[in-house]
Protein backbone atom coordinates (compact mmCIF):
# COMPACT_ATOMS: atom_id res chain seq x y z
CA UNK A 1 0.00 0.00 0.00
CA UNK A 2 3.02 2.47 0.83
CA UNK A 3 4.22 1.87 -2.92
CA UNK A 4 0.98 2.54 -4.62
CA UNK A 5 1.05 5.76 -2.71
CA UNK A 6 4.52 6.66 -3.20
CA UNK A 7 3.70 6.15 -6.98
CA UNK A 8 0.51 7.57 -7.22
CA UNK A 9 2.50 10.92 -5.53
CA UNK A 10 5.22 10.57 -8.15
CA UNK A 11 2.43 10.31 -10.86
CA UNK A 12 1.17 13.80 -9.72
CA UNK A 13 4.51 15.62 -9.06
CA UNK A 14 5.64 14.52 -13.32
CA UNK A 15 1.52 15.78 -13.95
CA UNK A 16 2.72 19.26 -12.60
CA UNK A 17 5.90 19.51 -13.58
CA UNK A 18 4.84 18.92 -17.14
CA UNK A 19 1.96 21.11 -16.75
CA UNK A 20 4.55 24.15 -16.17
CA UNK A 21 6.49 23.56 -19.71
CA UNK A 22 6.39 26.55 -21.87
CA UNK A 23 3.62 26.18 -24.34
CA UNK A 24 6.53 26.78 -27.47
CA UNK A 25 8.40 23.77 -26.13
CA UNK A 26 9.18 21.12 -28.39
CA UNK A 27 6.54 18.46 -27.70
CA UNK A 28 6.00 15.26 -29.82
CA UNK A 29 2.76 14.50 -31.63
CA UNK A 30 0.01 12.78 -29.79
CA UNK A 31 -0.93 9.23 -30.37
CA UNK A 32 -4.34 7.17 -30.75
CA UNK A 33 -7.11 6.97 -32.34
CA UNK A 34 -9.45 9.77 -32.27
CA UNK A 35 -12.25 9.36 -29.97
CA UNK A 36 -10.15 7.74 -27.28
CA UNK A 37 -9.65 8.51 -23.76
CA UNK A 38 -6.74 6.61 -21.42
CA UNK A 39 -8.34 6.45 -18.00
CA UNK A 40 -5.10 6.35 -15.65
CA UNK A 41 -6.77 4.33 -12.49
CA UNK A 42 -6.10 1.41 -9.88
CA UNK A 43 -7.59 -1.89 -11.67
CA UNK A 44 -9.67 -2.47 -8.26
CA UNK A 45 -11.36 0.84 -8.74
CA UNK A 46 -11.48 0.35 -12.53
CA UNK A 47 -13.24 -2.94 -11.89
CA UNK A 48 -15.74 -1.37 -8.95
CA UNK A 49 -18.46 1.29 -8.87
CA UNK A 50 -15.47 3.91 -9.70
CA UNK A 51 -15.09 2.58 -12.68
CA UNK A 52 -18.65 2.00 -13.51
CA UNK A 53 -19.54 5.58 -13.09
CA UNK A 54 -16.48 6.43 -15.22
CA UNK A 55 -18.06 4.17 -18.15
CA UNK A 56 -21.48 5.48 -17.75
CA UNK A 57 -20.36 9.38 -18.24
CA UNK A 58 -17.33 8.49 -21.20
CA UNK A 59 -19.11 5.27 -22.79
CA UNK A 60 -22.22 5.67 -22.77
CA UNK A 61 -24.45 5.58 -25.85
CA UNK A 62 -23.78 7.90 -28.17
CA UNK A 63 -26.91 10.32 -27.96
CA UNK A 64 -27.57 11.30 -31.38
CA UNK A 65 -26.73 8.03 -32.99
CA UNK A 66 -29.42 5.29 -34.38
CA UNK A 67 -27.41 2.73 -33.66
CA UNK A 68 -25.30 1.79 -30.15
CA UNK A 69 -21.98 3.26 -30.19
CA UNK A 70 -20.35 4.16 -26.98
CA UNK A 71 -19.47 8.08 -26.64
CA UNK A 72 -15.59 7.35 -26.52
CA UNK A 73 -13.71 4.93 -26.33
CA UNK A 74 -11.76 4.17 -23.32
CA UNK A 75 -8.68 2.05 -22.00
CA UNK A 76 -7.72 1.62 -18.86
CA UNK A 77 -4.16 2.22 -17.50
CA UNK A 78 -3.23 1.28 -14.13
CA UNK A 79 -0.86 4.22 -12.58
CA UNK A 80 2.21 1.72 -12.55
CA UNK A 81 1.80 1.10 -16.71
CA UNK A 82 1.52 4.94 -16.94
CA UNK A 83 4.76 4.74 -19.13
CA UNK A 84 5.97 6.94 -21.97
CA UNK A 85 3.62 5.31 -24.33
CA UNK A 86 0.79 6.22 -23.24
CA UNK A 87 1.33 9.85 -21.92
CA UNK A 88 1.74 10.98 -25.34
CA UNK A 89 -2.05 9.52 -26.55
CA UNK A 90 -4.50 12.35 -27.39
CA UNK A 91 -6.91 11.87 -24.22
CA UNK A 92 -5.97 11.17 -20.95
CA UNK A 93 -8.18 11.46 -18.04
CA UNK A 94 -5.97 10.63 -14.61
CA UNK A 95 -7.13 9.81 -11.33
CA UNK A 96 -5.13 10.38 -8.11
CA UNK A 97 -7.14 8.59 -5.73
CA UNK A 98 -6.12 7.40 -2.00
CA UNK A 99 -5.57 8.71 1.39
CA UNK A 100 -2.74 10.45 0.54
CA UNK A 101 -4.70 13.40 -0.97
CA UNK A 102 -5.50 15.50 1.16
CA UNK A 103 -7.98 17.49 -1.14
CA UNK A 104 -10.97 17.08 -3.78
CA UNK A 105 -10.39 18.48 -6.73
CA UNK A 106 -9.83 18.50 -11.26
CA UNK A 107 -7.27 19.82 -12.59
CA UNK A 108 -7.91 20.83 -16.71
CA UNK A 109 -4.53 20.64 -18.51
CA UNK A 110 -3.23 20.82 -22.47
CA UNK A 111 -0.26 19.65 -24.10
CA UNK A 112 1.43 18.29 -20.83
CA UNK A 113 3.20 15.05 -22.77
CA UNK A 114 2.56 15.61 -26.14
CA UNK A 115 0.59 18.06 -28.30
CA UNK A 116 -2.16 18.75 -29.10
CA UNK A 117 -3.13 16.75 -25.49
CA UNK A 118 -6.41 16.89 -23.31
CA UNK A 119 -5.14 15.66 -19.46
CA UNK A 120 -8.02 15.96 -17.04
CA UNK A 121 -6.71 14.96 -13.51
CA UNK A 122 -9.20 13.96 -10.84
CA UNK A 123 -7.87 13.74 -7.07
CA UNK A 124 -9.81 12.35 -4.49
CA UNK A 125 -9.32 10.93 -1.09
CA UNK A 126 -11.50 7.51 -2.11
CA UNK A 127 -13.42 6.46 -4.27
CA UNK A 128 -16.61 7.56 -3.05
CA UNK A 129 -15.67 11.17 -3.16
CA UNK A 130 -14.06 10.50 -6.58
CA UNK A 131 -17.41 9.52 -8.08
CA UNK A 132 -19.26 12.22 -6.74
CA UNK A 133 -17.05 14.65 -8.40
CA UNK A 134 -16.86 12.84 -11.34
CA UNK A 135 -21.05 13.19 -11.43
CA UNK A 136 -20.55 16.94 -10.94
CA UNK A 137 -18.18 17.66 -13.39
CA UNK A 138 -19.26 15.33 -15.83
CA UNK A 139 -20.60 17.62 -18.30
CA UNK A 140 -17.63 19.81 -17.96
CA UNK A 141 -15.17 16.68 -18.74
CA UNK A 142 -16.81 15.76 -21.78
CA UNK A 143 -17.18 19.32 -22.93
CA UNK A 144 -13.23 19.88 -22.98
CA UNK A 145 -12.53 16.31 -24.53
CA UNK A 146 -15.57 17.04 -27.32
CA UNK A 147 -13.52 20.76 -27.89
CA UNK A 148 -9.96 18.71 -27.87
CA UNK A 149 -11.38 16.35 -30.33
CA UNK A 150 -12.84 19.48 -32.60
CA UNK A 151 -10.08 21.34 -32.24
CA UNK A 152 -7.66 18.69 -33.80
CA UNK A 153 -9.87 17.83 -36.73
CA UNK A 154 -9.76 22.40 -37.67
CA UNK A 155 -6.57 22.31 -36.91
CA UNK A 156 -5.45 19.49 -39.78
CA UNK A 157 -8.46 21.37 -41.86
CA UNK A 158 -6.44 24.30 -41.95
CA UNK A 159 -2.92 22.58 -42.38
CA UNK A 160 -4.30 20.21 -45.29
CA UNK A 161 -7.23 22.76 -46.67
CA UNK A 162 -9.01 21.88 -49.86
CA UNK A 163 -7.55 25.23 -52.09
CA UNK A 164 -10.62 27.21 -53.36
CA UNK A 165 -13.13 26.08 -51.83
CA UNK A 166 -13.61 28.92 -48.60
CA UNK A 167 -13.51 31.78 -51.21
CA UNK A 168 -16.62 30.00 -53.30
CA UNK A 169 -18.64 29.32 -50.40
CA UNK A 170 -17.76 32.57 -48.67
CA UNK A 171 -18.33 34.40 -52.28
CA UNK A 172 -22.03 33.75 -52.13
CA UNK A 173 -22.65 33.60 -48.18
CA UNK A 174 -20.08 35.82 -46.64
CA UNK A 175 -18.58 33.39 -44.40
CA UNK A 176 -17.85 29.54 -45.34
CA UNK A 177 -16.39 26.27 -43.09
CA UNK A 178 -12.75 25.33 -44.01
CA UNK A 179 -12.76 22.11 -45.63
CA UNK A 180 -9.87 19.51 -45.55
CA UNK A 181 -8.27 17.68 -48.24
CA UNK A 182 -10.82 16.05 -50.81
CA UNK A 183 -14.03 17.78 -50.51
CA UNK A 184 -15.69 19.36 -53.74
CA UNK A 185 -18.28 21.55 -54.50
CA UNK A 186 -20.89 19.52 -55.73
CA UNK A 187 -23.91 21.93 -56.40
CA UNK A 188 -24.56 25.85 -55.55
CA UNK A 189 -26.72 28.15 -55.72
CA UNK A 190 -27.56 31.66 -55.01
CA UNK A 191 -29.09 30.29 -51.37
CA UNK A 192 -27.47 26.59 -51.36
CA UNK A 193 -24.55 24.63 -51.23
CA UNK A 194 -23.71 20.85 -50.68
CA UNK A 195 -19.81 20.33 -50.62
CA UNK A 196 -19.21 16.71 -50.58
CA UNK A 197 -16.05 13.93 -49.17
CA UNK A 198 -17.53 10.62 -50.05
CA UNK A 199 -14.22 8.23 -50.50
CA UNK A 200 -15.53 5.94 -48.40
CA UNK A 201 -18.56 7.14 -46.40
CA UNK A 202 -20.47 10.56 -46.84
CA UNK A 203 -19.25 13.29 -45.00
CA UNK A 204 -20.92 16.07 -46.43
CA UNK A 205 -21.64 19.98 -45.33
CA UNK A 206 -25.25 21.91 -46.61
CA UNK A 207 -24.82 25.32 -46.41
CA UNK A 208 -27.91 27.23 -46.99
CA UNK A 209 -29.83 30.87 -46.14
CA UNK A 210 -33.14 31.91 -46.01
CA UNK A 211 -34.93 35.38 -45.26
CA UNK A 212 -34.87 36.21 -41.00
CA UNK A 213 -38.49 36.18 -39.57
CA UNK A 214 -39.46 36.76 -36.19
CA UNK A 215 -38.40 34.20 -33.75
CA UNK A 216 -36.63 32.67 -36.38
CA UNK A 217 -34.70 29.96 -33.90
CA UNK A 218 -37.65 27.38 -32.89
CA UNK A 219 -37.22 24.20 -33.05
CA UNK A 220 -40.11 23.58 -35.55
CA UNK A 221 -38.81 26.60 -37.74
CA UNK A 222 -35.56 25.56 -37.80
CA UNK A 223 -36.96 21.84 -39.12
CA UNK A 224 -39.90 23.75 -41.59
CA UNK A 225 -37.20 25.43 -43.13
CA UNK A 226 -34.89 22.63 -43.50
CA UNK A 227 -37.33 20.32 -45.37
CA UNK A 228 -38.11 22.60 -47.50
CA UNK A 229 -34.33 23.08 -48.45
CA UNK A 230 -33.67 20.24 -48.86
CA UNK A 231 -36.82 18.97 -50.78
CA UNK A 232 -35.54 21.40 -54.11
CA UNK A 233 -31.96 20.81 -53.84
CA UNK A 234 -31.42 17.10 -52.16
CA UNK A 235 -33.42 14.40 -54.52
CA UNK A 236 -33.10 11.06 -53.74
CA UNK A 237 -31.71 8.17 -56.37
CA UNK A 238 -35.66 7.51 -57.50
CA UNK A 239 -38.20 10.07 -58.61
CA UNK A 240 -40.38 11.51 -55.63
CA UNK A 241 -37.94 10.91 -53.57
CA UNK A 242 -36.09 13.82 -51.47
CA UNK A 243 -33.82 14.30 -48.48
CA UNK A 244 -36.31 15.46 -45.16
CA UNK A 245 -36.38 14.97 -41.57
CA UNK A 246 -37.04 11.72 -39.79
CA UNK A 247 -39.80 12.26 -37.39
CA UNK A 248 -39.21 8.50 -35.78
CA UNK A 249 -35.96 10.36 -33.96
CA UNK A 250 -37.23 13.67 -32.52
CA UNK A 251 -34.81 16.21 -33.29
CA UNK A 252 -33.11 18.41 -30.36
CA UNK A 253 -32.27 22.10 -30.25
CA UNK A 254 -29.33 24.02 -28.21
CA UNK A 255 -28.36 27.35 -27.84
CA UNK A 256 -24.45 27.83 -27.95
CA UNK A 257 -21.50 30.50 -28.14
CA UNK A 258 -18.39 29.52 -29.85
CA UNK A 259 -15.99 31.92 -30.43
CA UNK A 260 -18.02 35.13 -30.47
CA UNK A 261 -20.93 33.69 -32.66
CA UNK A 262 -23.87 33.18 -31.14
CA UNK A 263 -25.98 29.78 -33.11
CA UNK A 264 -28.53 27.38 -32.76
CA UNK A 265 -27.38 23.41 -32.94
CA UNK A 266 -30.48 21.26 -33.97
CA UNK A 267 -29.33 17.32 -33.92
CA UNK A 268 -30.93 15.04 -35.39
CA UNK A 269 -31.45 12.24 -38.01
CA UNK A 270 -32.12 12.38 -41.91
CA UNK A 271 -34.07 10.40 -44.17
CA UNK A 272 -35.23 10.13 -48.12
CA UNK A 273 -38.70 10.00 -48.25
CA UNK A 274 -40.24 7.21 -49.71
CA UNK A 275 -37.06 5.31 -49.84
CA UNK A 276 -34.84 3.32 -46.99
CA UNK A 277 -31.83 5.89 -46.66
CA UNK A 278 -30.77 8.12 -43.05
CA UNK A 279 -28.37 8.91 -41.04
CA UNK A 280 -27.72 11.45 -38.64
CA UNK A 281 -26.79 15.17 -38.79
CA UNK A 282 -26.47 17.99 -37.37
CA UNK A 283 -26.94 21.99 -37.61
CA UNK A 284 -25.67 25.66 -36.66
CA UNK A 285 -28.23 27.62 -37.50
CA UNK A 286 -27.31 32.16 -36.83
CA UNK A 287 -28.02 35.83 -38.23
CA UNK A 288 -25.80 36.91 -41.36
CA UNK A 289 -23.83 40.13 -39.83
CA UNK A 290 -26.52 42.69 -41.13
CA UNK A 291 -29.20 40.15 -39.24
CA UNK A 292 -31.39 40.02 -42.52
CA UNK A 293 -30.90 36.60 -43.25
CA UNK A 294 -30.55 33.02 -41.07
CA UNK A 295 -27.46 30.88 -42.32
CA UNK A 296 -27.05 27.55 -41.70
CA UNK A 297 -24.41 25.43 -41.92
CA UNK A 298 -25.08 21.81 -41.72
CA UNK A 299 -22.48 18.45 -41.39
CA UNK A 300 -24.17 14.73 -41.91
CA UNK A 301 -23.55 11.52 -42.54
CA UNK A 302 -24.26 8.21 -44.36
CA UNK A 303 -22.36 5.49 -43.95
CA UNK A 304 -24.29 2.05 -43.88
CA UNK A 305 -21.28 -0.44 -43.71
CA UNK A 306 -19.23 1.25 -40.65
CA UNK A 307 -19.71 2.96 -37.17
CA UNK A 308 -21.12 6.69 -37.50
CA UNK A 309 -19.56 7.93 -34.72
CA UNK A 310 -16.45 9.58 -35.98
CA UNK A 311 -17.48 10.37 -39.09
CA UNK A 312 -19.85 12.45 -37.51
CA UNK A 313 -17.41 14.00 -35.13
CA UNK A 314 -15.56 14.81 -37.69
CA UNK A 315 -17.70 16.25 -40.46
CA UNK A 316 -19.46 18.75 -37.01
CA UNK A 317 -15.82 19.88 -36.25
CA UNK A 318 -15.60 21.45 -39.71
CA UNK A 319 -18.68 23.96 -39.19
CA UNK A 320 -17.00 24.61 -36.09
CA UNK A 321 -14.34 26.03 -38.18
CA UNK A 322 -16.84 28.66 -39.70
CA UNK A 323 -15.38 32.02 -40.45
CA UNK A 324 -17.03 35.31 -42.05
CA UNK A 325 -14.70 36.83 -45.12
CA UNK A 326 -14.56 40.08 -42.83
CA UNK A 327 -14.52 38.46 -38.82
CA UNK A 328 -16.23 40.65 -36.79
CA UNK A 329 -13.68 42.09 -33.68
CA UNK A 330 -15.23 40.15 -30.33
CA UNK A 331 -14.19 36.71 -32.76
CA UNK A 332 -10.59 37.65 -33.52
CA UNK A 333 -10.25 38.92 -30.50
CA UNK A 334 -12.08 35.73 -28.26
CA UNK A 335 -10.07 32.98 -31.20
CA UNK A 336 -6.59 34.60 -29.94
């Protein structure tokens, strides 16, 4: 028992001392797959309700998924494996837990090992107390992870970015996502835009506009408005046949800032009417900058044969990456 301590002490000392490097240090590139989280943690609390409550926040069904797909996935690491391979992976969420601490508290770090790194530390005195911070920061856990996860996928956008692209979608709405590598335009219009990446599954991004009304950011306006979009520019493979919105899956609206913008997310899943097609997407719906027009910007996916998980993740990080052709000040200044 003295050595776990003495180990699960060392553990915390190298988690601060690398949480003090200079952020222009040299650090080497993470490792893992994306949508993976190490969970640093003693295999008898892994294996008791510690560890259950850890699954049930990080692997629990994916919410806006039709099929069953765990939220991330996650490998546990007991403190004494903690070696050199695995503090460089992407994700790591670390638990000091034991009688030794002499405090409760979660410690939010980046690029401690390797870059660009999420470490979330989580010290407790047991395991009881663990949990119940772990249930009160839940939502606040997942939130940085989700943001690590987004942030990686803009940040290889904008180091691999399909050329052209931005300056034809921002040409006819102002502002446009950054795509990666391999997207093309595949129609556009004066009020629509589908820009498609579909190698191997369908990643694609609608971009569309329509006049502002009042109240414009209901749920049911949001979805009137989207049907109707989609109905003249999305046909399906047969005639009378269209892309719309599956009613079977209720879709879900949220209110968010991101970097200065103010926008409405709407999740939900897809269909073709009168044919067997769907999938899930979802969409930031917010005011041009003169507020005379709604824009949306919309990522979804098909994929029949494979997990929809990360494609997902992935095609929603890159209208994250949304940017107006002239930024307004508060997002320059609140991106920096």
């Amino acid at each position: 028992m003295k050595m776990r301590h003495l180990l699960l002490l060392a553990l915390a000392a190298t988690l601060a001392l690398a949480g003090c490097k200079s952020t222009g240090s040299l650090l080497p590139s993470v490792s893992g797959k994306a949508g993976e989280i190490i969970v640093v943690m003693e295999k008898a609390d892994w294996e008791d309700s510690l560890g259950v409550d850890v699954r049930d926040l990080l692997a629990c069904d994916c919410p806006w998924l039709a099929q069953k797909e765990p939220l991330y996935t996650l490998v546990n690491v007991p403190p004494t494996a903690f070696a050199d391979l695995f503090k460089v992976h992407r994700n790591i969420v670390l638990f000091q837990v034991g009688p030794q601490v002499d405090s409760t508290g979660i410690i939010f770090k980046h690029d401690v090992w390797a870059a660009p790194q999420c470490v979330i530390q989580l010290s407790a005195p047991d395991a009881a107390q663990a949990s119940e911070l772990l249930k009160e920061k839940g939502p606040t856990i997942i939130s940085s992870i989700e943001q690590a996860e987004r942030d990686r996928v803009i940040r290889n956008t904008r180091r691999y970015e399909e050329p052209g692209l931005y300056p034809q979608i921002a040409e006819i709405f102002g502002g446009s996502p950054h795509f990666p590598s391999g997207y093309k335009l595949r129609k556009a219009s004066d009020t629509f835009a589908w820009i498609a990446d579909d190698k191997q599954a369908y990643q694609d991004v609608f971009v569309y506009r329509y006049p502002a009304e009042e109240d414009p950011f209901t749920l049911e306006k949001i979805i009137a408005h989207r049907n109707e979009m989609l109905k003249e520019n999305v046909p399906g493979m047969f005639d009378g046949t269209y892309m719309t919105t599956s009613e079977y899956f209720p879709p879900t609206l949220e209110y968010l800032k991101y970097r200065g913008r103010d926008l409405v997310q709407v999740r939900g899943m897809w269909e073709v009417q009168n044919d067997f097609m769907g999938g899930p997407f979802v969409s930031h719906s917010f005011y041009s900058p003169d507020g005379s027009e709604i824009i949306v910007a919309e990522a979804w996916v098909y994929a029949p044969q494979f997990d929809k998980r990360q494609y997902l993740r992935t095609v929603e990080s890159v209208i994250y990456s949304w940017e107006w052709k002239t930024a307004p000040a508060v997002e320059e200044n609140e991106a920096n």
